[in-house]
PDB file of N, CA and C in Angstrom:
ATOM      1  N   UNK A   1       0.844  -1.170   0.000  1.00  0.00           N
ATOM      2  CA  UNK A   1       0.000   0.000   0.000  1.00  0.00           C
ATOM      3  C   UNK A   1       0.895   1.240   0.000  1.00  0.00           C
ATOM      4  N   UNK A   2       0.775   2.215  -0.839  1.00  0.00           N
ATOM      5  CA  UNK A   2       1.072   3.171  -0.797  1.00  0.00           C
ATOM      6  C   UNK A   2       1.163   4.520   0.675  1.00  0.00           C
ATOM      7  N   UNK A   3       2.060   4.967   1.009  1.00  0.00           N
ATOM      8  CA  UNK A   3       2.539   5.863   1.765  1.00  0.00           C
ATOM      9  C   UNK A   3       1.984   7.315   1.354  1.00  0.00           C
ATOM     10  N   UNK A   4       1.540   7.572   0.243  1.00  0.00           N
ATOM     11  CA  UNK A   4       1.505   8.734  -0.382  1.00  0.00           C
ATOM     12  C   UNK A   4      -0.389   8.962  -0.357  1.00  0.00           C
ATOM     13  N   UNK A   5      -1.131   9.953   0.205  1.00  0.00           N
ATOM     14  CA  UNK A   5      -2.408  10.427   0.112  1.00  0.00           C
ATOM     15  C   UNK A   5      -2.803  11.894  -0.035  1.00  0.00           C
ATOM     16  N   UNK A   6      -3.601  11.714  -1.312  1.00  0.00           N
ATOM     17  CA  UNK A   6      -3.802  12.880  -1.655  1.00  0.00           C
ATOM     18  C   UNK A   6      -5.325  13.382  -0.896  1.00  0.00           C
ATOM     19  N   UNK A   7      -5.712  14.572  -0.273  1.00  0.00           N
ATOM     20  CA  UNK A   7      -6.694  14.670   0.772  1.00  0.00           C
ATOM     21  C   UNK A   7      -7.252  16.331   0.407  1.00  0.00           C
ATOM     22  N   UNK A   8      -8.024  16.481   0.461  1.00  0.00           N
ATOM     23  CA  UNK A   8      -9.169  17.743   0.199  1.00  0.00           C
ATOM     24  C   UNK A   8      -8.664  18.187   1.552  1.00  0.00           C
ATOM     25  N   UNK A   9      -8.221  19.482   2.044  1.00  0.00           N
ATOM     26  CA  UNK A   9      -7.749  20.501   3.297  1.00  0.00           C
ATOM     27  C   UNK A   9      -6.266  20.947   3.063  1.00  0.00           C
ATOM     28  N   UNK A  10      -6.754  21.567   4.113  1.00  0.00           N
ATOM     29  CA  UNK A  10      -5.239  22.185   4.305  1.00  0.00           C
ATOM     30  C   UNK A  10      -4.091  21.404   4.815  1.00  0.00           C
ATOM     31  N   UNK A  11      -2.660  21.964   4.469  1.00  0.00           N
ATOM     32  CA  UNK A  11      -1.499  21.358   5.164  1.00  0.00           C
ATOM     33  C   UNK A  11      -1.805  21.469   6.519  1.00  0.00           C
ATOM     34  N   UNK A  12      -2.083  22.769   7.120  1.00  0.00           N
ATOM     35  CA  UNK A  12      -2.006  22.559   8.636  1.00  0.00           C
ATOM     36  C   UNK A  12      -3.076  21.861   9.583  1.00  0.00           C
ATOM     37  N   UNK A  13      -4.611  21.685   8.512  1.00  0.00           N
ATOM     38  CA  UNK A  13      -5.657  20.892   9.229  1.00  0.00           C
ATOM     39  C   UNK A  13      -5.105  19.685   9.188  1.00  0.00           C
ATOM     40  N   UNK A  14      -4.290  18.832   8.137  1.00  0.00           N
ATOM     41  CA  UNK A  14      -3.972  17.359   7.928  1.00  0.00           C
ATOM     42  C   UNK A  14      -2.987  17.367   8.790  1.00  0.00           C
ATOM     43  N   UNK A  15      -1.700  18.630   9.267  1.00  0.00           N
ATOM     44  CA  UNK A  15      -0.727  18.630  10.352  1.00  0.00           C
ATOM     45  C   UNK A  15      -1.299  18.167  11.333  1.00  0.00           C
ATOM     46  N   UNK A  16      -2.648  18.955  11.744  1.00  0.00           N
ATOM     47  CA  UNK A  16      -2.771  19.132  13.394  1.00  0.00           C
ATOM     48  C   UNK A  16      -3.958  17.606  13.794  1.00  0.00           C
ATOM     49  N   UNK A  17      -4.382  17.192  12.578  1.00  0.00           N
ATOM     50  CA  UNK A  17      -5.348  15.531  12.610  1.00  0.00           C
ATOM     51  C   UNK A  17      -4.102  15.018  12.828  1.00  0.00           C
ATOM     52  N   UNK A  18      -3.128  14.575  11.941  1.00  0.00           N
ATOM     53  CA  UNK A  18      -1.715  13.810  12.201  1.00  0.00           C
ATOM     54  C   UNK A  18      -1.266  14.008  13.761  1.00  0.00           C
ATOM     55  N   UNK A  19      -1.026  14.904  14.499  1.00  0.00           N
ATOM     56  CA  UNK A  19      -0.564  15.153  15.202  1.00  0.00           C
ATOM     57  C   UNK A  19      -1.097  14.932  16.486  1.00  0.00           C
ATOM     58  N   UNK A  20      -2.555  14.778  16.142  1.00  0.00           N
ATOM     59  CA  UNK A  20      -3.418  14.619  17.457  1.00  0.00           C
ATOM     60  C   UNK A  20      -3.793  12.853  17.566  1.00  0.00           C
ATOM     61  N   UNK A  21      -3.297  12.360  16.446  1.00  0.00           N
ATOM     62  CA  UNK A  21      -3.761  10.441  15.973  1.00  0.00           C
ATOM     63  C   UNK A  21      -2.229  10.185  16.486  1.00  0.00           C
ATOM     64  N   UNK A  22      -1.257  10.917  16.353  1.00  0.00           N
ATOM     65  CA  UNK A  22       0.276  10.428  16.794  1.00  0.00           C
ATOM     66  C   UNK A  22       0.747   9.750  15.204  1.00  0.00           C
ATOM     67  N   UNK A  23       0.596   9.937  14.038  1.00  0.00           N
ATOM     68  CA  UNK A  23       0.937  10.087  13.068  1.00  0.00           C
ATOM     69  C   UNK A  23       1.437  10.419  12.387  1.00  0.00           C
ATOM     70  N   UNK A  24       2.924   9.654  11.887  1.00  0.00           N
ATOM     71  CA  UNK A  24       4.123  11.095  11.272  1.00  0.00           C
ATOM     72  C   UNK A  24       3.984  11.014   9.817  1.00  0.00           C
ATOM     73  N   UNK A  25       4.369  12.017   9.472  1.00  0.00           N
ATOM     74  CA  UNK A  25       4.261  12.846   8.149  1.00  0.00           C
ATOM     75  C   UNK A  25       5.878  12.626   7.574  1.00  0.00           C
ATOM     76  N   UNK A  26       6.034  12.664   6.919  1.00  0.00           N
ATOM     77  CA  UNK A  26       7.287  12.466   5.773  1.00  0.00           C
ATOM     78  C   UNK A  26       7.337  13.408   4.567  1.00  0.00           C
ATOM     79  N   UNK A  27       6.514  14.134   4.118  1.00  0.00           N
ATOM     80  CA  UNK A  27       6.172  15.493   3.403  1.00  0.00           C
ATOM     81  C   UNK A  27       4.537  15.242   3.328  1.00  0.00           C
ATOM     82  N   UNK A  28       4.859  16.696   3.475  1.00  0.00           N
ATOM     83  CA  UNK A  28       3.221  17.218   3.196  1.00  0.00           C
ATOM     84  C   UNK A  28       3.681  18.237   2.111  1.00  0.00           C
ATOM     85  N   UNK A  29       2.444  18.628   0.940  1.00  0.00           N
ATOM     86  CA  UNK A  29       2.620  19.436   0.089  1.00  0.00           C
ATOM     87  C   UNK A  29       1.328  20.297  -0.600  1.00  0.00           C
ATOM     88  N   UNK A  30       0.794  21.483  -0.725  1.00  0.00           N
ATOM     89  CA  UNK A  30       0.163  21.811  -1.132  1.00  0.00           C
ATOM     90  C   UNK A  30      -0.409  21.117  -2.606  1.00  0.00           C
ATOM     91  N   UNK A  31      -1.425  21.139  -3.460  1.00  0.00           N
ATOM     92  CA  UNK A  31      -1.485  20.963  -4.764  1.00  0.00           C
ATOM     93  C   UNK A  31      -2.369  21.978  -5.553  1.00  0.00           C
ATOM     94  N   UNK A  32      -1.511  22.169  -6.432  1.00  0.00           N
ATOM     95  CA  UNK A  32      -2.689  22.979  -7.552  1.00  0.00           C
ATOM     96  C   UNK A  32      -3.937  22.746  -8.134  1.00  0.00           C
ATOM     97  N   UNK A  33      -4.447  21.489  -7.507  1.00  0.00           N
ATOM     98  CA  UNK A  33      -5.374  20.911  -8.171  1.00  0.00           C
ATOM     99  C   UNK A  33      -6.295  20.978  -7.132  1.00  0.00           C
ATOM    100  N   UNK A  34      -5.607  21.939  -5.564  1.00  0.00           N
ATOM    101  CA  UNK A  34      -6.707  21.721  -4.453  1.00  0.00           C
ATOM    102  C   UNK A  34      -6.304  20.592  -3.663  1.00  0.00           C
ATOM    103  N   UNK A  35      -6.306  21.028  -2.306  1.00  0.00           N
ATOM    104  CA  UNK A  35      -5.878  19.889  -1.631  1.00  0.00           C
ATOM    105  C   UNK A  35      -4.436  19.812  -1.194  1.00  0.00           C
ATOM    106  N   UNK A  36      -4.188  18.338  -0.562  1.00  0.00           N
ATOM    107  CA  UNK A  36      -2.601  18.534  -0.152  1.00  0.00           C
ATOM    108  C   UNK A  36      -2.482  17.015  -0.349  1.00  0.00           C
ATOM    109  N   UNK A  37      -1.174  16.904  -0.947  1.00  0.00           N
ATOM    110  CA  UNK A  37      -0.334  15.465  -0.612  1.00  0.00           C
ATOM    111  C   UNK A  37       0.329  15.309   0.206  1.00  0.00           C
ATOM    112  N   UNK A  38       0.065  13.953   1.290  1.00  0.00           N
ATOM    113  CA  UNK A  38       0.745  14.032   2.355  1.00  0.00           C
ATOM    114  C   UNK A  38       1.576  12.448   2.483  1.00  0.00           C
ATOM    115  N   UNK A  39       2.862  12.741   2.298  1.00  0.00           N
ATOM    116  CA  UNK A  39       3.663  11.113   2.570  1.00  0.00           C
ATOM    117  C   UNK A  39       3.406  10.989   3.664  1.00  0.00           C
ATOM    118  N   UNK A  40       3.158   9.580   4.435  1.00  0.00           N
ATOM    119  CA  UNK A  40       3.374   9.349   5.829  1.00  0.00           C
ATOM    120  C   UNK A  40       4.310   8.599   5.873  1.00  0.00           C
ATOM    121  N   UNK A  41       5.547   8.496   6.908  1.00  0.00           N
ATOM    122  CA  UNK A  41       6.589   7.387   7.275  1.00  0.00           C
ATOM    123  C   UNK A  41       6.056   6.000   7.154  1.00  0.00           C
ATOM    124  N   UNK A  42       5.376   5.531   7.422  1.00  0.00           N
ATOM    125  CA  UNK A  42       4.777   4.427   8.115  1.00  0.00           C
ATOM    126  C   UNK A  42       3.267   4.042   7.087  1.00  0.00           C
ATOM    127  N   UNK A  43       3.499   3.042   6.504  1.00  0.00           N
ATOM    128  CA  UNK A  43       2.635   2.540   5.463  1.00  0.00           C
ATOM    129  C   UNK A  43       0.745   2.392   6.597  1.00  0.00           C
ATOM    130  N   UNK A  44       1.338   1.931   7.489  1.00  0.00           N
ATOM    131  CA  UNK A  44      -0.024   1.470   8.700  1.00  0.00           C
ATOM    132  C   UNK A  44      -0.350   3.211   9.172  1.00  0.00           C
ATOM    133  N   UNK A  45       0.383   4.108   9.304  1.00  0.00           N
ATOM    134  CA  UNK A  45       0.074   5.258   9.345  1.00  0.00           C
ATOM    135  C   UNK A  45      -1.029   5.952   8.469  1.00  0.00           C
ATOM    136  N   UNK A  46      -0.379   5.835   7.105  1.00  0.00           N
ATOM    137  CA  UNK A  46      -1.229   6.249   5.698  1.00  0.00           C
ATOM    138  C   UNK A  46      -2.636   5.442   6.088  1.00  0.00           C
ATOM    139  N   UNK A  47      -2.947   4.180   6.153  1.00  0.00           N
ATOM    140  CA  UNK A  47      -3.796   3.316   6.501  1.00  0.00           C
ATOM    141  C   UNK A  47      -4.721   4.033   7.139  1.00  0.00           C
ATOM    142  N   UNK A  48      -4.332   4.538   8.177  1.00  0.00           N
ATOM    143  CA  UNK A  48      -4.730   4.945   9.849  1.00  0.00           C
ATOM    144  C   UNK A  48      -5.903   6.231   9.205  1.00  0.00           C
ATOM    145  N   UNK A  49      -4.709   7.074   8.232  1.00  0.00           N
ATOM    146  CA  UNK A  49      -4.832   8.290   7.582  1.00  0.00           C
ATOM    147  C   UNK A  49      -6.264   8.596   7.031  1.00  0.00           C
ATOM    148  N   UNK A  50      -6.219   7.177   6.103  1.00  0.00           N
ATOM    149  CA  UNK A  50      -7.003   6.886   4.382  1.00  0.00           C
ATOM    150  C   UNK A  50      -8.059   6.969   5.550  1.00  0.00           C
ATOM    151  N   UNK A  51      -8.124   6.276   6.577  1.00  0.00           N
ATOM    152  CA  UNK A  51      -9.332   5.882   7.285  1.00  0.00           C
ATOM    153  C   UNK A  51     -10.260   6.800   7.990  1.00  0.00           C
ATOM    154  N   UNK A  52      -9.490   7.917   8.517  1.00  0.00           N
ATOM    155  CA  UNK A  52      -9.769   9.252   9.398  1.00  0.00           C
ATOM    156  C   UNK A  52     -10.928  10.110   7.805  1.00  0.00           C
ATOM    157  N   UNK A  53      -9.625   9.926   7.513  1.00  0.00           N
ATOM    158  CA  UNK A  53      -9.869  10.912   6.535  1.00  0.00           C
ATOM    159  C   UNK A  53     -11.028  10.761   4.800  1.00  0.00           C
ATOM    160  N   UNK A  54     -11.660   9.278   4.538  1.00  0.00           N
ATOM    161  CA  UNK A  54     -12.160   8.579   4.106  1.00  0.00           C
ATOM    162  C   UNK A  54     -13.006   9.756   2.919  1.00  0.00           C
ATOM    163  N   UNK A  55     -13.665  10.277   3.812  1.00  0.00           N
ATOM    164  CA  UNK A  55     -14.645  11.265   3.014  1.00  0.00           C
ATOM    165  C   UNK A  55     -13.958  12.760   2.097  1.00  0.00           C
ATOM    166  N   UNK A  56     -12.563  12.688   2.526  1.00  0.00           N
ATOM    167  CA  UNK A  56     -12.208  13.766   2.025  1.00  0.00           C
ATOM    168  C   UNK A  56     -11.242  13.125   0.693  1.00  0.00           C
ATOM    169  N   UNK A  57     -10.616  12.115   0.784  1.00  0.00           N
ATOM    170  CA  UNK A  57      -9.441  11.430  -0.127  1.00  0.00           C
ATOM    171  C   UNK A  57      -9.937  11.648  -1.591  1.00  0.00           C
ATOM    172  N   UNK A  58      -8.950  12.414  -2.428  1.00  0.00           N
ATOM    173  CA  UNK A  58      -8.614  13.025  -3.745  1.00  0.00           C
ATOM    174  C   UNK A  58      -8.645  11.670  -4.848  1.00  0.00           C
ATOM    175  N   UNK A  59      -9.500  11.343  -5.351  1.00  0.00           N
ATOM    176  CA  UNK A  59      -9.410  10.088  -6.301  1.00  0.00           C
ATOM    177  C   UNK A  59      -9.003  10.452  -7.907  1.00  0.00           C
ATOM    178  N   UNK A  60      -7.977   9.434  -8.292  1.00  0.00           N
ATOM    179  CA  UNK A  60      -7.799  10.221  -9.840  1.00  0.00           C
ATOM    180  C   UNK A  60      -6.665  10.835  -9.315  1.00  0.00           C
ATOM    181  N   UNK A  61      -6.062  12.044 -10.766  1.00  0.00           N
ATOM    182  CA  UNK A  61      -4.781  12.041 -11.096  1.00  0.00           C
ATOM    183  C   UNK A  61      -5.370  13.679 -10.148  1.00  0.00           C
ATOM    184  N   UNK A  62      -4.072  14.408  -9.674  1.00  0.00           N
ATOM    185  CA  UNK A  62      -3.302  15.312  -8.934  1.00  0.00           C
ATOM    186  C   UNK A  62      -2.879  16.555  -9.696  1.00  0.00           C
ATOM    187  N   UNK A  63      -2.849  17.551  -9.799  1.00  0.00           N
ATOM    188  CA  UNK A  63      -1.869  18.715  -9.791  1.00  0.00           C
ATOM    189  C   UNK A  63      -0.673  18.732  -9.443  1.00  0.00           C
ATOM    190  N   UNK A  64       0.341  18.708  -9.492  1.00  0.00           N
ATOM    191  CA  UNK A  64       1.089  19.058  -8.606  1.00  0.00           C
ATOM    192  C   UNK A  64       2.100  20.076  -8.494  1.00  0.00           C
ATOM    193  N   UNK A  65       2.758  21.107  -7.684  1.00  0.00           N
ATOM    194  CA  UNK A  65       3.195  21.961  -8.029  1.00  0.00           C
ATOM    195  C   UNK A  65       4.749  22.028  -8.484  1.00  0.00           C
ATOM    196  N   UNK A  66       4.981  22.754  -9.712  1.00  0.00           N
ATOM    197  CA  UNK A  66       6.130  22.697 -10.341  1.00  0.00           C
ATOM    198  C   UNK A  66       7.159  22.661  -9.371  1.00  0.00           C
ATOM    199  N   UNK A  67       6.978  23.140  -7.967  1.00  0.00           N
ATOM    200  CA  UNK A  67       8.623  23.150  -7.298  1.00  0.00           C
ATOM    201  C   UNK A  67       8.843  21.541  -6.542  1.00  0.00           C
ATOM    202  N   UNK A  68       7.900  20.918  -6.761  1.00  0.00           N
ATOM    203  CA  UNK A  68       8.224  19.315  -6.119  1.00  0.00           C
ATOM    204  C   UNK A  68       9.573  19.214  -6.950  1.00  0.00           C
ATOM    205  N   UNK A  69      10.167  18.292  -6.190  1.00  0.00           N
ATOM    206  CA  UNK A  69      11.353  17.320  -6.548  1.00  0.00           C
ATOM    207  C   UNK A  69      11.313  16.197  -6.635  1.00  0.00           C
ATOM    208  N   UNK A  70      11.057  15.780  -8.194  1.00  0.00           N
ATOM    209  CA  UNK A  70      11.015  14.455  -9.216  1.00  0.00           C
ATOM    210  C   UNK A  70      11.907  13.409  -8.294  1.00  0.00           C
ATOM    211  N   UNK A  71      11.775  12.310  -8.469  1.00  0.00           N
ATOM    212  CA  UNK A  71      13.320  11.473  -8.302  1.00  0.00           C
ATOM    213  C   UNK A  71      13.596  10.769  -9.293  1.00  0.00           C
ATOM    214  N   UNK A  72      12.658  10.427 -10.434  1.00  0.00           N
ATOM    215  CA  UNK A  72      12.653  10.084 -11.596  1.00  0.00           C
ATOM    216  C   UNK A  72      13.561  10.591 -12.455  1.00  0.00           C
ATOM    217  N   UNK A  73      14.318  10.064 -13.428  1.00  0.00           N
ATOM    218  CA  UNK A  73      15.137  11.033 -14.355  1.00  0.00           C
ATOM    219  C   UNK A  73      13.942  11.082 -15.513  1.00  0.00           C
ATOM    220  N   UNK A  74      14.218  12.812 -16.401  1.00  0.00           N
ATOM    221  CA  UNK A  74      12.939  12.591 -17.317  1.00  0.00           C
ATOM    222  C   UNK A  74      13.210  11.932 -18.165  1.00  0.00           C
ATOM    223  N   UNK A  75      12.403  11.396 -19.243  1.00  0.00           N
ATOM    224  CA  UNK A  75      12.157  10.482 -19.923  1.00  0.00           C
ATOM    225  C   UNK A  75      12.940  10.531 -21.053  1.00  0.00           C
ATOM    226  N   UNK A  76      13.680  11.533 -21.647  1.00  0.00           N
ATOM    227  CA  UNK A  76      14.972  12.103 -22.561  1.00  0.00           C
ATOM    228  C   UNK A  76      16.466  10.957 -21.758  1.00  0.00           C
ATOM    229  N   UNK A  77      16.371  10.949 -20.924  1.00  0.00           N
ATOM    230  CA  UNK A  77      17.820  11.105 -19.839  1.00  0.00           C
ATOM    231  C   UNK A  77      18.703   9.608 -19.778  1.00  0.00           C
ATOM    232  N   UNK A  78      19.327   9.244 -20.109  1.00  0.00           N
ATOM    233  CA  UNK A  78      19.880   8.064 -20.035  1.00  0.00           C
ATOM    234  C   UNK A  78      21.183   7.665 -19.320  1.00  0.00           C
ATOM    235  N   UNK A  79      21.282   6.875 -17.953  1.00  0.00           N
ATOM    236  CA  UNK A  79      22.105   6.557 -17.144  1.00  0.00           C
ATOM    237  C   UNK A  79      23.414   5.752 -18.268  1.00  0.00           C
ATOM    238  N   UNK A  80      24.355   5.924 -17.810  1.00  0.00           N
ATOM    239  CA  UNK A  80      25.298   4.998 -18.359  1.00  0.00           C
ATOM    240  C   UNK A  80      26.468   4.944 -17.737  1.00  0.00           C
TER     241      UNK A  80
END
C-alpha cells in the first residue's frame, strides 16, 4: 500500500489531525489541483490516515506543483 495520500484541506488541518492520531508525516505538500499530498513514514500510518480521513481522499490524477522534486530522471535522460 502506498505511503503517499492525496486529501481535500489544508497542510495545517492534515498537520494538526496527524498530530493529534500520533501520526508522522514524511512530506506534506500543497497541490494545484486543491488539496494537499501528504507522505506518511509508516505505510499502517497512511492506513490509519485513508481511514480518518475517508470522506475527504482526492481520487484520480493530482496537480502538482512545479517546485516538487522528481526522483525520476525525465524520460529524454539516459544513465550509463
Amino acid at each position: 500500500m502506498s505511503r503517499a495520500i492525496n486529501v481535500k484541506g489544508t497542510p495545517e488541518a492534515v498537520t494538526a489531525l496527524c498530530a493529534s492520531h500520533a501520526l508522522r508525516i514524511s512530506v506534506i505538500e500543497p497541490l494545484q489541483s486543491g488539496g494537499v499530498r501528504v507522505v506518511m513514514l509508516d505505510p499502517r500510518d497512511a492506513d490509519t490516515l485513508r481511514g480518518l480521513m475517508k470522506a475527504k481522499l482526492i481520487q484520480g490524477e493530482v496537480v502538482r506543483s512545479a517546485s516538487h522534486v522528481a526522483r525520476q530522471l525525465p524520460a529524454a535522460t539516459s544513465r550509463r
